[in-house]
PDB file of N, CA and C in Angstrom:
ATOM      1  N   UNK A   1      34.448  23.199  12.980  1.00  0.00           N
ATOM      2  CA  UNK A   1      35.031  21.874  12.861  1.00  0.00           C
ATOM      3  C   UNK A   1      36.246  21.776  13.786  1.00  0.00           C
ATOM      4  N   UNK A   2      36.789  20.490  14.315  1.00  0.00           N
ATOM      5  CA  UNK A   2      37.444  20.662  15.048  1.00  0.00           C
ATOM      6  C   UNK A   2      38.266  19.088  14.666  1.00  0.00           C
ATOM      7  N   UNK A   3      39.725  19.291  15.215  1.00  0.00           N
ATOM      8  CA  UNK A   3      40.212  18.035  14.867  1.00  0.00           C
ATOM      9  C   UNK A   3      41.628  17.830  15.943  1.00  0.00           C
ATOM     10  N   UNK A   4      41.471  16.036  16.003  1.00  0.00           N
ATOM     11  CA  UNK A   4      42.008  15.551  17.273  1.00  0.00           C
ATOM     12  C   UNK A   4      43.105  14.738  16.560  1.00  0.00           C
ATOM     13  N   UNK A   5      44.345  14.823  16.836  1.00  0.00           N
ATOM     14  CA  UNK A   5      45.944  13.926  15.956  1.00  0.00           C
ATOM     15  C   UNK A   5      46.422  13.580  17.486  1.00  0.00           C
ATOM     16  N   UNK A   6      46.891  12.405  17.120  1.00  0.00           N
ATOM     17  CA  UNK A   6      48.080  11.905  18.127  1.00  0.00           C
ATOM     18  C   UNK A   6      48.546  11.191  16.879  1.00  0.00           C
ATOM     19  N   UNK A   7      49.776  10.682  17.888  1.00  0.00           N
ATOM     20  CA  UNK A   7      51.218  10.127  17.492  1.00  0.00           C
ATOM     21  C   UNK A   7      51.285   9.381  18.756  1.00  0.00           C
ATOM     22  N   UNK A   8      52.271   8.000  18.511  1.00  0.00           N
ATOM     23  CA  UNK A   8      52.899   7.162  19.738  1.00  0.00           C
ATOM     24  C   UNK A   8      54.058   7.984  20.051  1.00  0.00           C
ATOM     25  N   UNK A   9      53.979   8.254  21.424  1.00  0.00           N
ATOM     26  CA  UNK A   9      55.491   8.612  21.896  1.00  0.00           C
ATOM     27  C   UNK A   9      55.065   9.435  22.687  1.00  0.00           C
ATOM     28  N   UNK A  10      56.309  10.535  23.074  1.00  0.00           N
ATOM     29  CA  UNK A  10      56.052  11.823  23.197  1.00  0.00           C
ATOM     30  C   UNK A  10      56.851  12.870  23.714  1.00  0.00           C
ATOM     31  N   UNK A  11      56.818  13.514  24.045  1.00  0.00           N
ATOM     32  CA  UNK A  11      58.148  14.785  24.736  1.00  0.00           C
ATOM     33  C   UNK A  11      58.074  14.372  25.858  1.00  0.00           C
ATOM     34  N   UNK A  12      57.567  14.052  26.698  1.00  0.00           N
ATOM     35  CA  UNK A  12      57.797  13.424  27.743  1.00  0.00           C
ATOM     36  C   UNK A  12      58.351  12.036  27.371  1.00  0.00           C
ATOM     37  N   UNK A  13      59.284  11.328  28.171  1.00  0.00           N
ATOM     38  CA  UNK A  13      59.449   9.793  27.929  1.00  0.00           C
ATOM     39  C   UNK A  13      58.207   8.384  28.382  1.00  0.00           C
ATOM     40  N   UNK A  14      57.662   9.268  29.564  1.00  0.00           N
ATOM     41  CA  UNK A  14      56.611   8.338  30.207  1.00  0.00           C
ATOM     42  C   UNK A  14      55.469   8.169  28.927  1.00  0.00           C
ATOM     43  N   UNK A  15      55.469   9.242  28.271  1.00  0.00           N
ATOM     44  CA  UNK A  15      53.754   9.372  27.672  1.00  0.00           C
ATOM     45  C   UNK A  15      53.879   8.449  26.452  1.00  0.00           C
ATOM     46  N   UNK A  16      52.817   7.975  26.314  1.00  0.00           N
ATOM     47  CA  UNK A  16      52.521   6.878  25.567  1.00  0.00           C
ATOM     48  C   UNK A  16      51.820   7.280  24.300  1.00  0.00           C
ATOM     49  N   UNK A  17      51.150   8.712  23.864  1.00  0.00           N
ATOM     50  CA  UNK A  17      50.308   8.918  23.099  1.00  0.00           C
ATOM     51  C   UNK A  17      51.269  10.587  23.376  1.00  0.00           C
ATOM     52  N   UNK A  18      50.972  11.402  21.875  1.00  0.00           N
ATOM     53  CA  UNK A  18      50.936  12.586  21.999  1.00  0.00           C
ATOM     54  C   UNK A  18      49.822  13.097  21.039  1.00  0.00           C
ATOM     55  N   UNK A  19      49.124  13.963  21.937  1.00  0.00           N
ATOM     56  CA  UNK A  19      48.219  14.621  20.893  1.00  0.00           C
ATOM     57  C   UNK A  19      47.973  16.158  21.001  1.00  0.00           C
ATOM     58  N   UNK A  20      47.260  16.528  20.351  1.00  0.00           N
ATOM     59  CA  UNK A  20      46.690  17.801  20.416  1.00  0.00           C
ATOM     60  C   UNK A  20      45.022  17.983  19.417  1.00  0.00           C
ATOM     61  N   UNK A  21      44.799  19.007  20.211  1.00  0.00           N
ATOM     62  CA  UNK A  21      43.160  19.137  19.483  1.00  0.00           C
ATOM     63  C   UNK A  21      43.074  20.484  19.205  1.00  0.00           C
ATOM     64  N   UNK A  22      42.321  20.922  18.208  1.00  0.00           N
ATOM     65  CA  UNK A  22      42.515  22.225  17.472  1.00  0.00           C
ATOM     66  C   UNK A  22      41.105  22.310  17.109  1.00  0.00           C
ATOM     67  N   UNK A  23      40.425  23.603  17.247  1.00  0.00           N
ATOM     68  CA  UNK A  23      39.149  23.721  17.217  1.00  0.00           C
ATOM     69  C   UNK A  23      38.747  25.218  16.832  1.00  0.00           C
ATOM     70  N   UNK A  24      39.323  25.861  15.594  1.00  0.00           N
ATOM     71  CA  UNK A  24      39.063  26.899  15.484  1.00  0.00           C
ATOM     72  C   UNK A  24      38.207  27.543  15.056  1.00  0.00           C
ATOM     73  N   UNK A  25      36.726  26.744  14.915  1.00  0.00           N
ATOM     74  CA  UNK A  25      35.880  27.182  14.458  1.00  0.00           C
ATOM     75  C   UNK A  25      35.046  27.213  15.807  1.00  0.00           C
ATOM     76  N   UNK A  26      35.034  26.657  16.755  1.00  0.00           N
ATOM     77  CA  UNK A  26      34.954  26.843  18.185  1.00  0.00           C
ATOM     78  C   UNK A  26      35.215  27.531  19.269  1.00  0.00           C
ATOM     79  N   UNK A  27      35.884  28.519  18.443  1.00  0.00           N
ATOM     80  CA  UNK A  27      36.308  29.820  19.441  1.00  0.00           C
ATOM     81  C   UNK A  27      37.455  29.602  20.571  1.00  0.00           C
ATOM     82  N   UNK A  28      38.013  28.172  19.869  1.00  0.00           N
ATOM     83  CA  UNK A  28      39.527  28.284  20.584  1.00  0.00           C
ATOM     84  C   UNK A  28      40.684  27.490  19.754  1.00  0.00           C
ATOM     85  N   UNK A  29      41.796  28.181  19.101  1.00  0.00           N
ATOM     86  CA  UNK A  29      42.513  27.873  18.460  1.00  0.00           C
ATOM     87  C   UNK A  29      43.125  25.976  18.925  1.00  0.00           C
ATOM     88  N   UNK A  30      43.439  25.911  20.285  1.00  0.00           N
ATOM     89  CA  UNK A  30      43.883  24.744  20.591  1.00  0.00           C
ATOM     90  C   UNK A  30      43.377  24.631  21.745  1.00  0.00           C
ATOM     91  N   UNK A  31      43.096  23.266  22.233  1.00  0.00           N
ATOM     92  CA  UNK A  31      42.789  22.800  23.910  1.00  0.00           C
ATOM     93  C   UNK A  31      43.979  21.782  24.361  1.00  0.00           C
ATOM     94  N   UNK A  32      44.888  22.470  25.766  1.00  0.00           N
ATOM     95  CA  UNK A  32      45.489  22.158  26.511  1.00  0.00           C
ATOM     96  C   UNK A  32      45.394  20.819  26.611  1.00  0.00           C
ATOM     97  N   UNK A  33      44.010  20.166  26.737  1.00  0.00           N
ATOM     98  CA  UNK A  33      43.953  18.931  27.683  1.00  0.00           C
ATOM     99  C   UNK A  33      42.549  18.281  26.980  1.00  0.00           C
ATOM    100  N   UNK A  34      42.430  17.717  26.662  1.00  0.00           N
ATOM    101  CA  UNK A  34      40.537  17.217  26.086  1.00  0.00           C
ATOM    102  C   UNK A  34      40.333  15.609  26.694  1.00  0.00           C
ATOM    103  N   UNK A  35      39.402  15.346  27.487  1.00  0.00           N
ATOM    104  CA  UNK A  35      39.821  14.512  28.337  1.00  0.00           C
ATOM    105  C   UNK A  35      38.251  13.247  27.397  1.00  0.00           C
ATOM    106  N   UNK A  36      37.501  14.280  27.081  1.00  0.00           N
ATOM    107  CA  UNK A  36      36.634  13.724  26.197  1.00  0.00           C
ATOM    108  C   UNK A  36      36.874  12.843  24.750  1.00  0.00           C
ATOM    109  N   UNK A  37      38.057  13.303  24.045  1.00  0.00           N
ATOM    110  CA  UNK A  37      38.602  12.899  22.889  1.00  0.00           C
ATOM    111  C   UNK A  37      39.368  11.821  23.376  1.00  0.00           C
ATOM    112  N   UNK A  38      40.325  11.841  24.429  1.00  0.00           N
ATOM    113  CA  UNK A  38      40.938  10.627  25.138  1.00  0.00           C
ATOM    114  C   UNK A  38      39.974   9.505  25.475  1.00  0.00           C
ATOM    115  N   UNK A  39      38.962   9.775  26.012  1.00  0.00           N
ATOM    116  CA  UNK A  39      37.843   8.622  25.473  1.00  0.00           C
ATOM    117  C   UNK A  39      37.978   8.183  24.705  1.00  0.00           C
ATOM    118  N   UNK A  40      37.142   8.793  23.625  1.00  0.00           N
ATOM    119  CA  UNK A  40      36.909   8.478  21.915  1.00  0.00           C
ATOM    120  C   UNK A  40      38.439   7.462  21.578  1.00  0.00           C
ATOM    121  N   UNK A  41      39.633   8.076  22.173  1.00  0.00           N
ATOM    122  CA  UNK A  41      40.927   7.500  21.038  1.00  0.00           C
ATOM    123  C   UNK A  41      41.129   6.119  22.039  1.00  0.00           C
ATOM    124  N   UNK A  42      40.766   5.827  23.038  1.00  0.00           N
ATOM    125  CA  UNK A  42      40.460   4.277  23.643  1.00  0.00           C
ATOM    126  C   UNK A  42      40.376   3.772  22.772  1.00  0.00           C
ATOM    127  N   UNK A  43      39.554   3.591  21.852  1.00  0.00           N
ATOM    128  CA  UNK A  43      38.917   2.557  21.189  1.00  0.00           C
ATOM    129  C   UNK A  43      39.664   2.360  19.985  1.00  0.00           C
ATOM    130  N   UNK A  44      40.538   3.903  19.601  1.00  0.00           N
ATOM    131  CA  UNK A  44      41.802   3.448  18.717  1.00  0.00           C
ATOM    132  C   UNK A  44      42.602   2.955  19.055  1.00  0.00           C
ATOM    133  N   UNK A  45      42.780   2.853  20.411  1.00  0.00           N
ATOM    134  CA  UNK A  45      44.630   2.554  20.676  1.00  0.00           C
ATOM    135  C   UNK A  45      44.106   0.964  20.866  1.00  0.00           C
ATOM    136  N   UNK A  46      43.003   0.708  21.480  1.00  0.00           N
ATOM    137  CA  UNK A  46      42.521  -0.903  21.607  1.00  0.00           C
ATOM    138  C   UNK A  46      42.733  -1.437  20.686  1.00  0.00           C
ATOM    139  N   UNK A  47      42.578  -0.710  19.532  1.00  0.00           N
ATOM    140  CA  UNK A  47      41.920  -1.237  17.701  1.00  0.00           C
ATOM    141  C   UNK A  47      43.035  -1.960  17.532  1.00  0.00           C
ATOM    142  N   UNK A  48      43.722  -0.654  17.797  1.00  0.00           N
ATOM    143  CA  UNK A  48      45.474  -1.049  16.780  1.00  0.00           C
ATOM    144  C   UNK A  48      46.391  -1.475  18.023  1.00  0.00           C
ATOM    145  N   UNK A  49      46.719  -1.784  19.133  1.00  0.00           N
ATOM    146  CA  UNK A  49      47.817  -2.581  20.351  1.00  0.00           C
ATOM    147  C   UNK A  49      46.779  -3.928  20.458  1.00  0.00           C
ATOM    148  N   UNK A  50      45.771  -3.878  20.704  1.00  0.00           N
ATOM    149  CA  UNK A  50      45.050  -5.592  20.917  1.00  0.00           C
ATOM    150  C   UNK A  50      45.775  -5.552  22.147  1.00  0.00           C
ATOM    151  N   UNK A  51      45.202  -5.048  23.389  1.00  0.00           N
ATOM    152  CA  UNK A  51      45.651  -5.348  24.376  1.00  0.00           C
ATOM    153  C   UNK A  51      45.167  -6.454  24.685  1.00  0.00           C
ATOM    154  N   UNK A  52      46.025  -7.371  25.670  1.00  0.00           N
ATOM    155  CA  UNK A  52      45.418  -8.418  26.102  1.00  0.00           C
ATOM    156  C   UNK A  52      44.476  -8.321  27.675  1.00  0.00           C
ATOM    157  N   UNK A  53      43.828  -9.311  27.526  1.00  0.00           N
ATOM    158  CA  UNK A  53      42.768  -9.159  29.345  1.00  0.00           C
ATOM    159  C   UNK A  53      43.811  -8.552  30.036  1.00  0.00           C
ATOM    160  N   UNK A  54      43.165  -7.806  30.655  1.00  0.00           N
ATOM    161  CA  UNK A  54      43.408  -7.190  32.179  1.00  0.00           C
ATOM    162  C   UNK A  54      43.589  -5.269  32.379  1.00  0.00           C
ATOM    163  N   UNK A  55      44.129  -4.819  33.023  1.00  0.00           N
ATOM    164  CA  UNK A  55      44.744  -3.797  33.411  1.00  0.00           C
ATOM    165  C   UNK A  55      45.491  -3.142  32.544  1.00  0.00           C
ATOM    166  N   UNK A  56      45.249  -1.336  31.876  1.00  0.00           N
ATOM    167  CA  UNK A  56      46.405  -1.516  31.013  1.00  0.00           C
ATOM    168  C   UNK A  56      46.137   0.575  31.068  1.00  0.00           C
ATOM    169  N   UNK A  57      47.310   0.735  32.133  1.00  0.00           N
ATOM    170  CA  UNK A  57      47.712   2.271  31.914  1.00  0.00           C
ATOM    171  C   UNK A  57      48.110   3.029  30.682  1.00  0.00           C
ATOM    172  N   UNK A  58      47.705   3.942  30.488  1.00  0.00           N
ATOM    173  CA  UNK A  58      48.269   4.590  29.496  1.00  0.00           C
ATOM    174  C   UNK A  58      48.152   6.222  29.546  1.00  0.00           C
ATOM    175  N   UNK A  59      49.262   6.956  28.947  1.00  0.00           N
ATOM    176  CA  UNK A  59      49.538   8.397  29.436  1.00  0.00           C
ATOM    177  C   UNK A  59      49.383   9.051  27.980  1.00  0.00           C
ATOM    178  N   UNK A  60      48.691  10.089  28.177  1.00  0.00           N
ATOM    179  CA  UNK A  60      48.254  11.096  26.981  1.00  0.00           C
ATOM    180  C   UNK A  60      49.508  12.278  27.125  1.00  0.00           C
ATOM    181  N   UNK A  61      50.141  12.917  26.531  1.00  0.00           N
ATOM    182  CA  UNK A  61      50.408  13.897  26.900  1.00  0.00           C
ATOM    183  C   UNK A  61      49.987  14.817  25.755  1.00  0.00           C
ATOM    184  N   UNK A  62      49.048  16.249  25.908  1.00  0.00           N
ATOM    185  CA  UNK A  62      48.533  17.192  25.406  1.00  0.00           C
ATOM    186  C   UNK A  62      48.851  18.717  25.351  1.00  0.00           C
ATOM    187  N   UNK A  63      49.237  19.574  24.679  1.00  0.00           N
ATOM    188  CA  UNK A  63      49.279  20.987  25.313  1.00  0.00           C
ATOM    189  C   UNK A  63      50.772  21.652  25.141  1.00  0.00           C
ATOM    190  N   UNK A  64      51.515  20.701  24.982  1.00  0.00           N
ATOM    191  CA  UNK A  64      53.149  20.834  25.424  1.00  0.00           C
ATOM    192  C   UNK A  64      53.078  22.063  23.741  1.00  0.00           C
ATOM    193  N   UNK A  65      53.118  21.997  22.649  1.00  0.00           N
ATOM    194  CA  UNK A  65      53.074  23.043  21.818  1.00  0.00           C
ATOM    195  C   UNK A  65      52.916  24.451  21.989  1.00  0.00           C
ATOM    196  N   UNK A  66      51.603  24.989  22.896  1.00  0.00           N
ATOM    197  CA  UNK A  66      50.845  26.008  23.535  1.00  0.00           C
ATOM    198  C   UNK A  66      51.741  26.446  25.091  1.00  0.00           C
ATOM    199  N   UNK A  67      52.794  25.268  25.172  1.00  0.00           N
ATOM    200  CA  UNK A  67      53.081  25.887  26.480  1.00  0.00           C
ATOM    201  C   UNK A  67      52.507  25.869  27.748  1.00  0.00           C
ATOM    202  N   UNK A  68      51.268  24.448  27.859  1.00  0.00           N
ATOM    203  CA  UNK A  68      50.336  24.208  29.002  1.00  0.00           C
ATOM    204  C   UNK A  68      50.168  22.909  28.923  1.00  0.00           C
ATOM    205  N   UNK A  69      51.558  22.284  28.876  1.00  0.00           N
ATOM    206  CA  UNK A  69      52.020  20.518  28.907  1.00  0.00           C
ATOM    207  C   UNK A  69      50.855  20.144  29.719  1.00  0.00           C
ATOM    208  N   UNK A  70      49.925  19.126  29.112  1.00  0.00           N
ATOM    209  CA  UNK A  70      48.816  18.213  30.141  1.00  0.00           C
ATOM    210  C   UNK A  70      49.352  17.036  29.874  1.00  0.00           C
ATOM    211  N   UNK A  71      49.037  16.265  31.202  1.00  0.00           N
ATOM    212  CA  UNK A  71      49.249  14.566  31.381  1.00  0.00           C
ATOM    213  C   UNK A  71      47.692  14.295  31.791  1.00  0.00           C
ATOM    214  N   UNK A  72      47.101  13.272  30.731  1.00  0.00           N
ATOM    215  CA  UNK A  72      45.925  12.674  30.776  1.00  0.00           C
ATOM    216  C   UNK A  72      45.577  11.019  30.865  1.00  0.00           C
ATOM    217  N   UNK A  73      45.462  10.664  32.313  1.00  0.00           N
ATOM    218  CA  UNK A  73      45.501   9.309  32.473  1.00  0.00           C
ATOM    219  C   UNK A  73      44.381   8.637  31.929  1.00  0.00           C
ATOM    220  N   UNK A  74      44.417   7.464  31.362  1.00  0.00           N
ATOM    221  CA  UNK A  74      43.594   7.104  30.551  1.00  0.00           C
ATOM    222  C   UNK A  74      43.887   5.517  31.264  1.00  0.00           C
ATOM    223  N   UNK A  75      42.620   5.015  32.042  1.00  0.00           N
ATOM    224  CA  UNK A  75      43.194   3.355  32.307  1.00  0.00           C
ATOM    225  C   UNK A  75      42.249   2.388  31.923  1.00  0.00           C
ATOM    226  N   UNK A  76      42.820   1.520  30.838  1.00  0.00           N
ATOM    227  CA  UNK A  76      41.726   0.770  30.369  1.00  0.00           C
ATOM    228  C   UNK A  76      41.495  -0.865  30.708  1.00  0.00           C
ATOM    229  N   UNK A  77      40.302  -0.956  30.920  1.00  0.00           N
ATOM    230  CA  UNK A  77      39.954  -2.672  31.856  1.00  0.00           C
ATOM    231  C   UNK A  77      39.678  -3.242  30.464  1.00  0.00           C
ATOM    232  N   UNK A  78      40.515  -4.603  29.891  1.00  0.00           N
ATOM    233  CA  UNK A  78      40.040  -5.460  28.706  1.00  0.00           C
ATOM    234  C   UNK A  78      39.474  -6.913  29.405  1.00  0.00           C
ATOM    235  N   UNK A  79      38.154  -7.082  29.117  1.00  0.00           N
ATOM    236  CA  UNK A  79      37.780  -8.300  29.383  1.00  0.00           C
ATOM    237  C   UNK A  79      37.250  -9.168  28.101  1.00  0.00           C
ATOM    238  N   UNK A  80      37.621 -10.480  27.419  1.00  0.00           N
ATOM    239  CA  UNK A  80      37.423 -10.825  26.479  1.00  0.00           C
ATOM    240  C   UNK A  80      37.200 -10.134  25.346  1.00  0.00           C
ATOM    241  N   UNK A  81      38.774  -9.682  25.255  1.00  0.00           N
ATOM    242  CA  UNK A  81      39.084  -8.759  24.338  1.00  0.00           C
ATOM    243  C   UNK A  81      38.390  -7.541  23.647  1.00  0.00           C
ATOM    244  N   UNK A  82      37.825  -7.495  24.275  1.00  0.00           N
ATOM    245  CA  UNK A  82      36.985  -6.122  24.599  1.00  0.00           C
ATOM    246  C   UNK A  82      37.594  -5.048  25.713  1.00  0.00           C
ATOM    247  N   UNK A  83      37.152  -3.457  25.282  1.00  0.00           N
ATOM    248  CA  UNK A  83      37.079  -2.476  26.535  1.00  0.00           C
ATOM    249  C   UNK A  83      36.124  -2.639  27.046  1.00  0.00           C
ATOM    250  N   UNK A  84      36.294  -2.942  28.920  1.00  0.00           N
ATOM    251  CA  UNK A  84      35.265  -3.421  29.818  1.00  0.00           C
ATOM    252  C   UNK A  84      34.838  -2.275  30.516  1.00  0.00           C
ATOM    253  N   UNK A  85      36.304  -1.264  30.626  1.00  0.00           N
ATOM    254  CA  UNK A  85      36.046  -0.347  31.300  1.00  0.00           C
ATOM    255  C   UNK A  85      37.384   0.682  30.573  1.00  0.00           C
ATOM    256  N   UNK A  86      36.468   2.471  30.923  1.00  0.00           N
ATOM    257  CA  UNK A  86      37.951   2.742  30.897  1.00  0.00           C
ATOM    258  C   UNK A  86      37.288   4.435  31.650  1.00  0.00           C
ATOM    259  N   UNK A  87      38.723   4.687  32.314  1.00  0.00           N
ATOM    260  CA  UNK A  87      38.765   5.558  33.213  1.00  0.00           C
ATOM    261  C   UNK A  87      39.947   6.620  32.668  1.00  0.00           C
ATOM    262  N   UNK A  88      39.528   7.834  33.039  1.00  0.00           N
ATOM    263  CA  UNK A  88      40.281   8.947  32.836  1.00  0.00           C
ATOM    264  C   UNK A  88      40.618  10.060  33.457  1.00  0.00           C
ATOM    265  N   UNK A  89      41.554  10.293  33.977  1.00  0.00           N
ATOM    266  CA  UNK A  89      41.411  11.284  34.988  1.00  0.00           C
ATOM    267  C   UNK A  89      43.681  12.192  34.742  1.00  0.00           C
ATOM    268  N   UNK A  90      43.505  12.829  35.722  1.00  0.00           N
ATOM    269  CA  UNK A  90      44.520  13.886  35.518  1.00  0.00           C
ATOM    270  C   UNK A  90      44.639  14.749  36.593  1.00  0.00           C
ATOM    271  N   UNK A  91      45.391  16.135  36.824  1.00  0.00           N
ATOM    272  CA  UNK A  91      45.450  16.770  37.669  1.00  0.00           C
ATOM    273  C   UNK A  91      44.502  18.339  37.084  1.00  0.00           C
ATOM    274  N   UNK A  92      44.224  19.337  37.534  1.00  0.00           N
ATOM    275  CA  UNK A  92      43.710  20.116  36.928  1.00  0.00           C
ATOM    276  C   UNK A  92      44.412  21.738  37.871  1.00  0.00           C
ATOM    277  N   UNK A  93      44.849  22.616  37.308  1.00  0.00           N
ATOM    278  CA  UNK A  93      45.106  23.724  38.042  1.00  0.00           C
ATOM    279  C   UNK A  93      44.038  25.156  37.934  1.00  0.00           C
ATOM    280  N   UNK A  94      43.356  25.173  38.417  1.00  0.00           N
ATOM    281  CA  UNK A  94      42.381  26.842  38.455  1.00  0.00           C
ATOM    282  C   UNK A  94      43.871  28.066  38.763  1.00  0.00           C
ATOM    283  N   UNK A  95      42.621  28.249  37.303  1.00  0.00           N
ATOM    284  CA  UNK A  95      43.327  29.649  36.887  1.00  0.00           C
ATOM    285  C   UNK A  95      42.088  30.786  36.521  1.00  0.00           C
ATOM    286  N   UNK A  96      41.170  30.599  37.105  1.00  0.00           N
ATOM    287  CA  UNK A  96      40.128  31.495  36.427  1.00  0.00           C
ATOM    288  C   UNK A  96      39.071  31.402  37.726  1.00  0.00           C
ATOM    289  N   UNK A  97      38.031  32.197  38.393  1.00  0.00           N
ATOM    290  CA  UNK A  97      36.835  31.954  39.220  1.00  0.00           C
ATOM    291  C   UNK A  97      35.847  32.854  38.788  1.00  0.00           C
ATOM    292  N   UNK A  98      34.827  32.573  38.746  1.00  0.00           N
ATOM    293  CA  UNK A  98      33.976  33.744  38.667  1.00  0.00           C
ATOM    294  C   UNK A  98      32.337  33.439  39.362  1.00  0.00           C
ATOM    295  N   UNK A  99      31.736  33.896  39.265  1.00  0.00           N
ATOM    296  CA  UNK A  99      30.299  33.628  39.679  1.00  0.00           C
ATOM    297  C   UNK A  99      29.159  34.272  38.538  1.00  0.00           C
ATOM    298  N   UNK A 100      28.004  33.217  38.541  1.00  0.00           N
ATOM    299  CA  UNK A 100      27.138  33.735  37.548  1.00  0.00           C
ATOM    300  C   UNK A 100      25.896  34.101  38.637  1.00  0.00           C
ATOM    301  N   UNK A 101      25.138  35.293  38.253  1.00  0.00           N
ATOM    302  CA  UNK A 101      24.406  35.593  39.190  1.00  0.00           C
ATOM    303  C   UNK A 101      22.992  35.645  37.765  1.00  0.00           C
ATOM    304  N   UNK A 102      21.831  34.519  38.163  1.00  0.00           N
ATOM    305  CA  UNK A 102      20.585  34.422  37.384  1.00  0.00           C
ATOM    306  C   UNK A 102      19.009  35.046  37.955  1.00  0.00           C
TER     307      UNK A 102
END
């Protein structure tokens, strides 16, 4: 089982959302960055701000607990009060390479 919390705000001043995701039945105590769950919480933050039409940035910040602070851009298009679109993206640093040989 695994479970995803935010809060408005955040340790950063820019970030608009703070969360974290915890998944220890998944073989990893916490994830840095979950860019998939930032999806999913679109449709909360729509629920509860009622953004109005148009353009509307918003900053995740994830990880800062663990010591591997992520910023997760999340930009959502409202067209007749609806999500029309929404996009997500971030920076990513490699820390790991390997090769699978089949």
């Amino acid at each position: 089982a695994a479970a995803y919390v935010y809060c408005r705000g955040g340790v950063n001043h820019t970030a608009r959302f703070h969360a974290r995701k915890f998944g220890p039945g998944a073989g990893n105590l916490e994830d840095p960055a979950t860019g998939s769950a930032v999806a999913a919480l679109s449709g909360a933050i729509h629920y509860f701000d009622q953004f109005v039409d148009g353009h509307h940035p918003v900053l995740v910040e994830q990880g800062v607990e663990m010591g591997r602070p992520s910023f997760i851009h999340l930009h959502l298009d409202i067209a007749g009060g609806e999500i029309s679109n929404a996009r997500i993206g971030g920076h990513a640093v490699k820390i790991a390479a390997g090769e699978l040989y089949v």
